[in-house]
Structures are given as structure tokens and as C-alpha cells.
Protein backbone atom coordinates (compact mmCIF):
# COMPACT_ATOMS: atom_id res chain seq x y z
CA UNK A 1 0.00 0.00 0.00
CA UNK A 2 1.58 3.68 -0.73
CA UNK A 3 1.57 6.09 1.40
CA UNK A 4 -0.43 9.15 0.23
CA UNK A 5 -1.23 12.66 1.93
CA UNK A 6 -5.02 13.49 2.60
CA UNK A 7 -4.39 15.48 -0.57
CA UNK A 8 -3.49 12.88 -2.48
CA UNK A 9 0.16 14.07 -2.41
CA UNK A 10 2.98 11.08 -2.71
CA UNK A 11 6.82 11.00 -1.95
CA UNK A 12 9.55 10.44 -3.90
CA UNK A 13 10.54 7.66 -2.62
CA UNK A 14 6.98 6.35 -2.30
CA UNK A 15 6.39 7.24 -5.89
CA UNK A 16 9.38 5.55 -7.16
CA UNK A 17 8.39 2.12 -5.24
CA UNK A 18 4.78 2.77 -6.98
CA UNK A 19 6.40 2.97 -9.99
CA UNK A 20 9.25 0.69 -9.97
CA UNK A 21 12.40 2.38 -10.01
CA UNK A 22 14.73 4.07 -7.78
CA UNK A 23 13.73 7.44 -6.01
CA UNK A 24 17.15 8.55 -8.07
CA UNK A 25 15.78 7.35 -11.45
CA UNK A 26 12.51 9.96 -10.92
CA UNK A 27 15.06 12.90 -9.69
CA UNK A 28 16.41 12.19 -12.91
CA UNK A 29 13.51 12.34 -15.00
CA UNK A 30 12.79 15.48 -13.15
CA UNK A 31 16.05 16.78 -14.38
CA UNK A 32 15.40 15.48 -18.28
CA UNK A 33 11.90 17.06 -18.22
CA UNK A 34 10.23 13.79 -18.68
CA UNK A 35 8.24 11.52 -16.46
CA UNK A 36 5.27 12.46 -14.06
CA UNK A 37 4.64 15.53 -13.15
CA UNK A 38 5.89 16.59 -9.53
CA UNK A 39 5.89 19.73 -7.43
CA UNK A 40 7.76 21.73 -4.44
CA UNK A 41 5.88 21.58 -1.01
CA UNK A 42 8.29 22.91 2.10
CA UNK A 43 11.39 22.19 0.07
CA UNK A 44 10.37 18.54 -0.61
CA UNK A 45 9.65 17.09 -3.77
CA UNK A 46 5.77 15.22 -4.21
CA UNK A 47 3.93 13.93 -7.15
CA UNK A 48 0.02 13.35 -7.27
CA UNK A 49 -1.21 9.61 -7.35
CA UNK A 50 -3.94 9.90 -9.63
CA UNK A 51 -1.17 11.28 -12.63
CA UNK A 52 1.01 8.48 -11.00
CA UNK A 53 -1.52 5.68 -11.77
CA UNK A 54 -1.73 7.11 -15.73
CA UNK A 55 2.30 6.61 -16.05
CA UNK A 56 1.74 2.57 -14.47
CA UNK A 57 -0.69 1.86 -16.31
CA UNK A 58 0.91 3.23 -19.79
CA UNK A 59 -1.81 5.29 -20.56
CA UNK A 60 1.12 8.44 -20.21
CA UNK A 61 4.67 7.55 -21.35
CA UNK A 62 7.36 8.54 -19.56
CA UNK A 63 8.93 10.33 -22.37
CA UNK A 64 7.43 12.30 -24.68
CA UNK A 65 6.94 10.70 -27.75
CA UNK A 66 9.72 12.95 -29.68
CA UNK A 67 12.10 11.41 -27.43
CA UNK A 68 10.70 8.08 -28.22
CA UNK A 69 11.07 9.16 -32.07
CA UNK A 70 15.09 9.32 -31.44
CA UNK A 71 14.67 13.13 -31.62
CA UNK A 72 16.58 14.66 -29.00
CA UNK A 73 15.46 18.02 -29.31
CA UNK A 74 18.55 19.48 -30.97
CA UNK A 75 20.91 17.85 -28.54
């Protein structure tokens, strides 16, 4: 069971087990631009479970679909 807020905010490191991957692997994505969505509360870093759910069960990729084209944006 994940641990969500009575907002329906999640942590890192509780969205990363949700998801699979290492709490490292979604700072990353943060970095990249790509992944879910995830905001700033008191310094901390949460994402929203609903918009979590979306990117498990495929219906959102976790990178946009240029990036899935092999275009890197003009890297």
C-alpha cells in the first residue's frame, strides 16, 4: 500500500516504489523534463497519485513521444 497525503500528495521515494524504479531514477527524470509531473511543497519534492496511476498503467509515457522518435530536441 503507498503512502499518500489526505491530498493525495505522494513522496519520492513512495512514488518511485509505486512505480518501480529508484527514487534517483525519478530525480532524474525530473532533471530530463520527462516523467510524471511533480511539485515543491516545504522544500520537498511530491507527485500526485492519480497522474502516477496514468504513467503505471501506460496510458502516459514517460517520455514524450519525440524522445521516443530518437529526436533529441537538438541535442
Amino acid at each position: 500500500m503507498i503512502e499518500t497525503t489526505p491530498d493525495g500528495r505522494v513522496t519520492r521515494s513512495e512514488a518511485a516504489r509505486f512505480l518501480g524504479f529508484s527514487s534517483k531514477t525519478l530525480a532524474e527524470w525530473h532533471r530530463l523534463g520527462y516523467g510524471p509531473p511533480s511539485f515543491l511543497v516545504g522544500g520537498r519534492r511530491f507527485y500526485r497519485l492519480a497522474e502516477l496511476e496514468c504513467y503505471a498503467s501506460g496510458e502516459k509515457p514517460i517520455r514524450p513521444a519525440t524522445l521516443e522518435n530518437g529526436d533529441e530536441g537538438g541535442k
